[in-house]
N, C-alpha and C. Protein backbone atom coordinates (compact mmCIF):
# COMPACT_ATOMS: atom_id res chain seq x y z
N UNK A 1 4.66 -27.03 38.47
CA UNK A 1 4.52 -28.46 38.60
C UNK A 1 5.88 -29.05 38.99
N UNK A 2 5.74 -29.97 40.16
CA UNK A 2 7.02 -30.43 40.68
C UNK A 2 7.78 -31.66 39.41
N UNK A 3 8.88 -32.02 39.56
CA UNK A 3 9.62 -33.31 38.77
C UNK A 3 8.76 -34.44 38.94
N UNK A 4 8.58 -34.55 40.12
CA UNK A 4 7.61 -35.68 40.56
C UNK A 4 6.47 -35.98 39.78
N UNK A 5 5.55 -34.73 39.63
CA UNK A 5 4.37 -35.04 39.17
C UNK A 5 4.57 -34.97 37.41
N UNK A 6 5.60 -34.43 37.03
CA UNK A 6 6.33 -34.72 35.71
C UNK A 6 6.75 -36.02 35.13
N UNK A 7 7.21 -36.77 35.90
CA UNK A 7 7.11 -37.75 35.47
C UNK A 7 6.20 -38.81 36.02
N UNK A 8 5.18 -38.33 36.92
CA UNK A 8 3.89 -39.52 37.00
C UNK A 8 3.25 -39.26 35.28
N UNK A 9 2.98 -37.61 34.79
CA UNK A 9 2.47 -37.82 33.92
C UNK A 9 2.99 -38.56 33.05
N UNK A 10 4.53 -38.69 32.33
CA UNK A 10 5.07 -39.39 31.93
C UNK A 10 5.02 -40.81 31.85
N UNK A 11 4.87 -40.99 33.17
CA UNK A 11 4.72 -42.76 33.00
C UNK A 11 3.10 -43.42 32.73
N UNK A 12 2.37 -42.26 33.33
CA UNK A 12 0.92 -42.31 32.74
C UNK A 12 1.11 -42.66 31.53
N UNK A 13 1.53 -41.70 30.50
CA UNK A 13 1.71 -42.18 28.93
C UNK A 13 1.65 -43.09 28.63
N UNK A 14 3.11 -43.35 29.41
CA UNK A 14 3.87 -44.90 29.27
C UNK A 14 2.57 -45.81 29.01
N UNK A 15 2.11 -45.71 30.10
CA UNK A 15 0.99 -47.11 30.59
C UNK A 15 0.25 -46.74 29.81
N UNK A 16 -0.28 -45.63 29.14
CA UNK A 16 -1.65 -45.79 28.27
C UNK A 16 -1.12 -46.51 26.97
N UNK A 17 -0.14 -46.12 26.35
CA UNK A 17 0.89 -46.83 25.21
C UNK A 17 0.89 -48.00 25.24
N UNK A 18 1.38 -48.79 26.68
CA UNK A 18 1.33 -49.85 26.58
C UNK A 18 0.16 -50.66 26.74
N UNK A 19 -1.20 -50.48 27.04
CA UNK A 19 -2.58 -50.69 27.59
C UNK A 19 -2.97 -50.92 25.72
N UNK A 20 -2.29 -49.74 24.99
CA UNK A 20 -2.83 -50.10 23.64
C UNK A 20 -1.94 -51.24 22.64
N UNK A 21 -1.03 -51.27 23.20
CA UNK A 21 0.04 -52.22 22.45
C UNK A 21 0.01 -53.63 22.90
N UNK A 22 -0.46 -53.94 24.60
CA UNK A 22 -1.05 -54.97 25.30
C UNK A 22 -2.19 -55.40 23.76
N UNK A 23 -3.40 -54.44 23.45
CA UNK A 23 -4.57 -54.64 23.44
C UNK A 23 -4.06 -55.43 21.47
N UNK A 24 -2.99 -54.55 20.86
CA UNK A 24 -2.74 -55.12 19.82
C UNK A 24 -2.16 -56.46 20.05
N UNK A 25 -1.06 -56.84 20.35
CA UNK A 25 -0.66 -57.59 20.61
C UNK A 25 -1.97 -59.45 20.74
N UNK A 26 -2.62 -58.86 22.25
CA UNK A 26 -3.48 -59.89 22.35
C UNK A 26 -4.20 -60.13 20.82
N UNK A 27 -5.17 -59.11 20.27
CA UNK A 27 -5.89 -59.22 19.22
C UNK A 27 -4.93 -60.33 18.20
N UNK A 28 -3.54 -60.68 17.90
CA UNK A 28 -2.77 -61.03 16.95
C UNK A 28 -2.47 -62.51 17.65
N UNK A 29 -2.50 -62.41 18.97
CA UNK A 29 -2.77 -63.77 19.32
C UNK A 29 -3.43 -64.40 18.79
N UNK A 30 -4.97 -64.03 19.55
CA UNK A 30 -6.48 -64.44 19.31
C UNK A 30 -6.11 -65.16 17.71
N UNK A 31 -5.95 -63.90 17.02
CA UNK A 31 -5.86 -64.76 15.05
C UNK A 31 -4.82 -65.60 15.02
N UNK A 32 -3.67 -65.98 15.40
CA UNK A 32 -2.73 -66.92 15.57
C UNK A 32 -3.41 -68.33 16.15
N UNK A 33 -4.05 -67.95 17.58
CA UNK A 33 -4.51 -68.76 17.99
C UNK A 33 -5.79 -69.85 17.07
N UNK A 34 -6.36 -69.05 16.43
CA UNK A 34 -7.54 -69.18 15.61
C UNK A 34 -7.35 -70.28 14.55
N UNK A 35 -5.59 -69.64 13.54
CA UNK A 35 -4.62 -70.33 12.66
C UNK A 35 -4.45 -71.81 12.78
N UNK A 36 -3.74 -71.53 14.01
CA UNK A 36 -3.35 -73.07 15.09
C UNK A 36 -4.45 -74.08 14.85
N UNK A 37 -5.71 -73.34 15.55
CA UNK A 37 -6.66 -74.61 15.65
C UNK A 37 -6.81 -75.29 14.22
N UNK A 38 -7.66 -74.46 13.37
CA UNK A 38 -7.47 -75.02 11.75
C UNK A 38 -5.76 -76.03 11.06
N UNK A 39 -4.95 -75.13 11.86
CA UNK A 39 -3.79 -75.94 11.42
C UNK A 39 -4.06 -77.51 12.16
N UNK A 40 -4.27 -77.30 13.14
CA UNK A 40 -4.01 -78.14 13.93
C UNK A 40 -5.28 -79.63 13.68
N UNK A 41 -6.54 -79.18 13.51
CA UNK A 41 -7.57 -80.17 13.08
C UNK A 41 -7.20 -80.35 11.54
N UNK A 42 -6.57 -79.80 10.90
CA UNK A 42 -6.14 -80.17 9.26
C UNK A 42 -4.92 -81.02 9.45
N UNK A 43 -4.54 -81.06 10.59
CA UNK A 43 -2.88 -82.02 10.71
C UNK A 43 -3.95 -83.36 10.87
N UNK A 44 -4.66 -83.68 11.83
CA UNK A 44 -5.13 -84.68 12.30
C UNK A 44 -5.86 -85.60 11.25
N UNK A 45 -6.18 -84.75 10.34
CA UNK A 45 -7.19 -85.47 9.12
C UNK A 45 -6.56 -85.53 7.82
N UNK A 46 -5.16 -85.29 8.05
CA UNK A 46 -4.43 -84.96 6.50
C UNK A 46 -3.43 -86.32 6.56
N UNK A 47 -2.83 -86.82 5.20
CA UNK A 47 -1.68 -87.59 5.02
C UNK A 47 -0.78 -86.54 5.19
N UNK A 48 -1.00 -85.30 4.52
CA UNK A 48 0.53 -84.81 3.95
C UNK A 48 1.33 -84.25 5.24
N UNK A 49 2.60 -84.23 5.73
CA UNK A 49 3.32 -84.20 6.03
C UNK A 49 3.56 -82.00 6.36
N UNK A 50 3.25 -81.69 5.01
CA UNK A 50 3.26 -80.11 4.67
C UNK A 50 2.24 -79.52 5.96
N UNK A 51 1.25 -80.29 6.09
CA UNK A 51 -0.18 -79.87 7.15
C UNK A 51 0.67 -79.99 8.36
N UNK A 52 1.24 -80.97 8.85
CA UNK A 52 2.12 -81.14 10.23
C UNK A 52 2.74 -79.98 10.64
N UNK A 53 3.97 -79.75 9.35
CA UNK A 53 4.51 -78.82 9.60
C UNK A 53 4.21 -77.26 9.57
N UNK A 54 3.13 -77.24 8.94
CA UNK A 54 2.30 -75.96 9.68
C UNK A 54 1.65 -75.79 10.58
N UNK A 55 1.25 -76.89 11.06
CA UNK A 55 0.87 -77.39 12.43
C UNK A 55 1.99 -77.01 13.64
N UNK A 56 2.91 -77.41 13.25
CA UNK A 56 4.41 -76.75 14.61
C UNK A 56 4.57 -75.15 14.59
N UNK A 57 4.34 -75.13 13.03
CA UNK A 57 5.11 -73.36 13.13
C UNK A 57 3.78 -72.68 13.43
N UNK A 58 2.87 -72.91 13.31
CA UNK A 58 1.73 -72.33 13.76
C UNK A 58 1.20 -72.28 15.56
N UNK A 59 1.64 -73.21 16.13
CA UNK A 59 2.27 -73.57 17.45
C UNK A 59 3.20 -72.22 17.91
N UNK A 60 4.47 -72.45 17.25
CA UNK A 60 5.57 -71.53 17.52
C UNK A 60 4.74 -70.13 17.21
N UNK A 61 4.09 -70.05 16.44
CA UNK A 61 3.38 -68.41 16.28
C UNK A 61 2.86 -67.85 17.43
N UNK A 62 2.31 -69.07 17.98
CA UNK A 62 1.20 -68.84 19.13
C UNK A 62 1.96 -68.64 20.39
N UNK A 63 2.57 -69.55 20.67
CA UNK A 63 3.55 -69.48 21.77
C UNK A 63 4.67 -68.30 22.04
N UNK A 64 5.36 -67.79 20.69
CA UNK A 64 5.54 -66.03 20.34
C UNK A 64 5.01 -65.12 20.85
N UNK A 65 3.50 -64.98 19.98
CA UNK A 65 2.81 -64.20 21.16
C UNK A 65 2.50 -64.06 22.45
N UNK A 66 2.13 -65.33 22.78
CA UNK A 66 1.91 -65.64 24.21
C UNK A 66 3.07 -65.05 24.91
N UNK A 67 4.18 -65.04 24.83
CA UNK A 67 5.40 -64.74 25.68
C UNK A 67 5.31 -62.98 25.47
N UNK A 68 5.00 -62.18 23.76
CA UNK A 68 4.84 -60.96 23.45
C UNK A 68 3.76 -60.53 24.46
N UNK A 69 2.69 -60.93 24.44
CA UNK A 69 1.71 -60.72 25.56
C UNK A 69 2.06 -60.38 27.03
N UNK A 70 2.83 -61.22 27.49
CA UNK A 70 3.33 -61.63 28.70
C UNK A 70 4.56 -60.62 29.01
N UNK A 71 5.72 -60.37 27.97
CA UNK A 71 6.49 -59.23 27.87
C UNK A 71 5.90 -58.12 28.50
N UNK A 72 4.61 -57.49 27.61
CA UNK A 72 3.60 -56.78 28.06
C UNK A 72 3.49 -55.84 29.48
N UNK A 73 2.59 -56.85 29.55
CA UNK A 73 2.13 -57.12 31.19
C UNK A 73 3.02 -56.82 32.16
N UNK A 74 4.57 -57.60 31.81
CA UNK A 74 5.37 -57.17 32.90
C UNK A 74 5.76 -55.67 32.71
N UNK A 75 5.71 -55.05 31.61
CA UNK A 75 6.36 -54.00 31.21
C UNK A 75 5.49 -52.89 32.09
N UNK A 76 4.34 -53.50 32.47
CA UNK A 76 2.97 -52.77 32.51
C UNK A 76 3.19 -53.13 33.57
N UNK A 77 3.47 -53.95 34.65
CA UNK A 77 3.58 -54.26 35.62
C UNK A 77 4.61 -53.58 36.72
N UNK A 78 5.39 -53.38 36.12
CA UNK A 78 7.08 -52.68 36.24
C UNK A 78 6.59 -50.66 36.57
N UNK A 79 5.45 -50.48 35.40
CA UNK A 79 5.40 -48.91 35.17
C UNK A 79 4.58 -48.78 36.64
N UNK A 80 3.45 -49.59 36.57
CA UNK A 80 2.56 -49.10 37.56
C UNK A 80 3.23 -49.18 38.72
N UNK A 81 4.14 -49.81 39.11
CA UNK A 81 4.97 -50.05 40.24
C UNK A 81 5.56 -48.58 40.75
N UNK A 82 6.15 -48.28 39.49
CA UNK A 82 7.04 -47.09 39.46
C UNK A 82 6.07 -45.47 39.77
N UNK A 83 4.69 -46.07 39.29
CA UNK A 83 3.78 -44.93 39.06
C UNK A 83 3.80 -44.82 40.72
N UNK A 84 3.21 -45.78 41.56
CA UNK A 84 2.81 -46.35 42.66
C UNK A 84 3.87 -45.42 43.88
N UNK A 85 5.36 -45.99 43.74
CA UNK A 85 6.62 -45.19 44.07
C UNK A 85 6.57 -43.74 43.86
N UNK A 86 6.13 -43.23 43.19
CA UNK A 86 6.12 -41.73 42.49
C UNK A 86 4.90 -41.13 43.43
N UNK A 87 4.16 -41.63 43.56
CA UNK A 87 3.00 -41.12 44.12
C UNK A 87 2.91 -41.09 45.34
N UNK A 88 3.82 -41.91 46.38
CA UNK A 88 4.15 -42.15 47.47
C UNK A 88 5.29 -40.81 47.62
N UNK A 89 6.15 -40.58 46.87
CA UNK A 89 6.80 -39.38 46.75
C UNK A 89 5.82 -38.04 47.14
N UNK A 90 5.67 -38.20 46.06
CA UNK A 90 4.44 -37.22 46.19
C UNK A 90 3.81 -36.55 47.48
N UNK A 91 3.27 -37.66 47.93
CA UNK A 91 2.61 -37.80 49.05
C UNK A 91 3.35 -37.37 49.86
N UNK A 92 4.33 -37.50 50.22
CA UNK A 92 5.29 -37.58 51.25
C UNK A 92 5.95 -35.85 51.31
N UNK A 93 5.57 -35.32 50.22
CA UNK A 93 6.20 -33.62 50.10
C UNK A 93 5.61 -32.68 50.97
């Protein structure tokens, strides 16, 4: 087996790793996201002040992920690129 196809399998990994860490990631959104809303309709109907401010940081949770998500993707975006390059190698032997 050539270097080449050594590290396609390699980055294969990569991408399956990250396909599952993508898949965690989103799932922790989704429940963040979920948090938010309840935070967020309990800010609107509450006096206390305490509801608000779980209302922001529950925001900031969401928006965390969202960017963790997005990290992701590019990371995933970046491999397949590289996979893409490798295979064109390949090809080219």
């Amino acid at each position: 087996m050539s270097r080449t196809e050594n590290r396609i399998f390699l980055v294969n990994e990569q991408l399956a790793e990250l396909v599952r860490e993508e898949d965690r990631v989103f799932e922790e959104l989704q429940f963040h996201r979920h948090i938010h809303d309840d935070a967020q309709r309990d800010a609107l109907v509450s006096d206390h002040p305490e509801d608000r401010a779980l209302a922001r940081q529950t925001a900031a949770d969401v928006a965390r992920f969202e960017r963790a998500v997005e990290d992701v993707r590019i990371r995933k975006e970046k491999l397949e690129e590289k996979r893409r390059r490798l295979f064109d190698r390949l090809r080219d032997l």
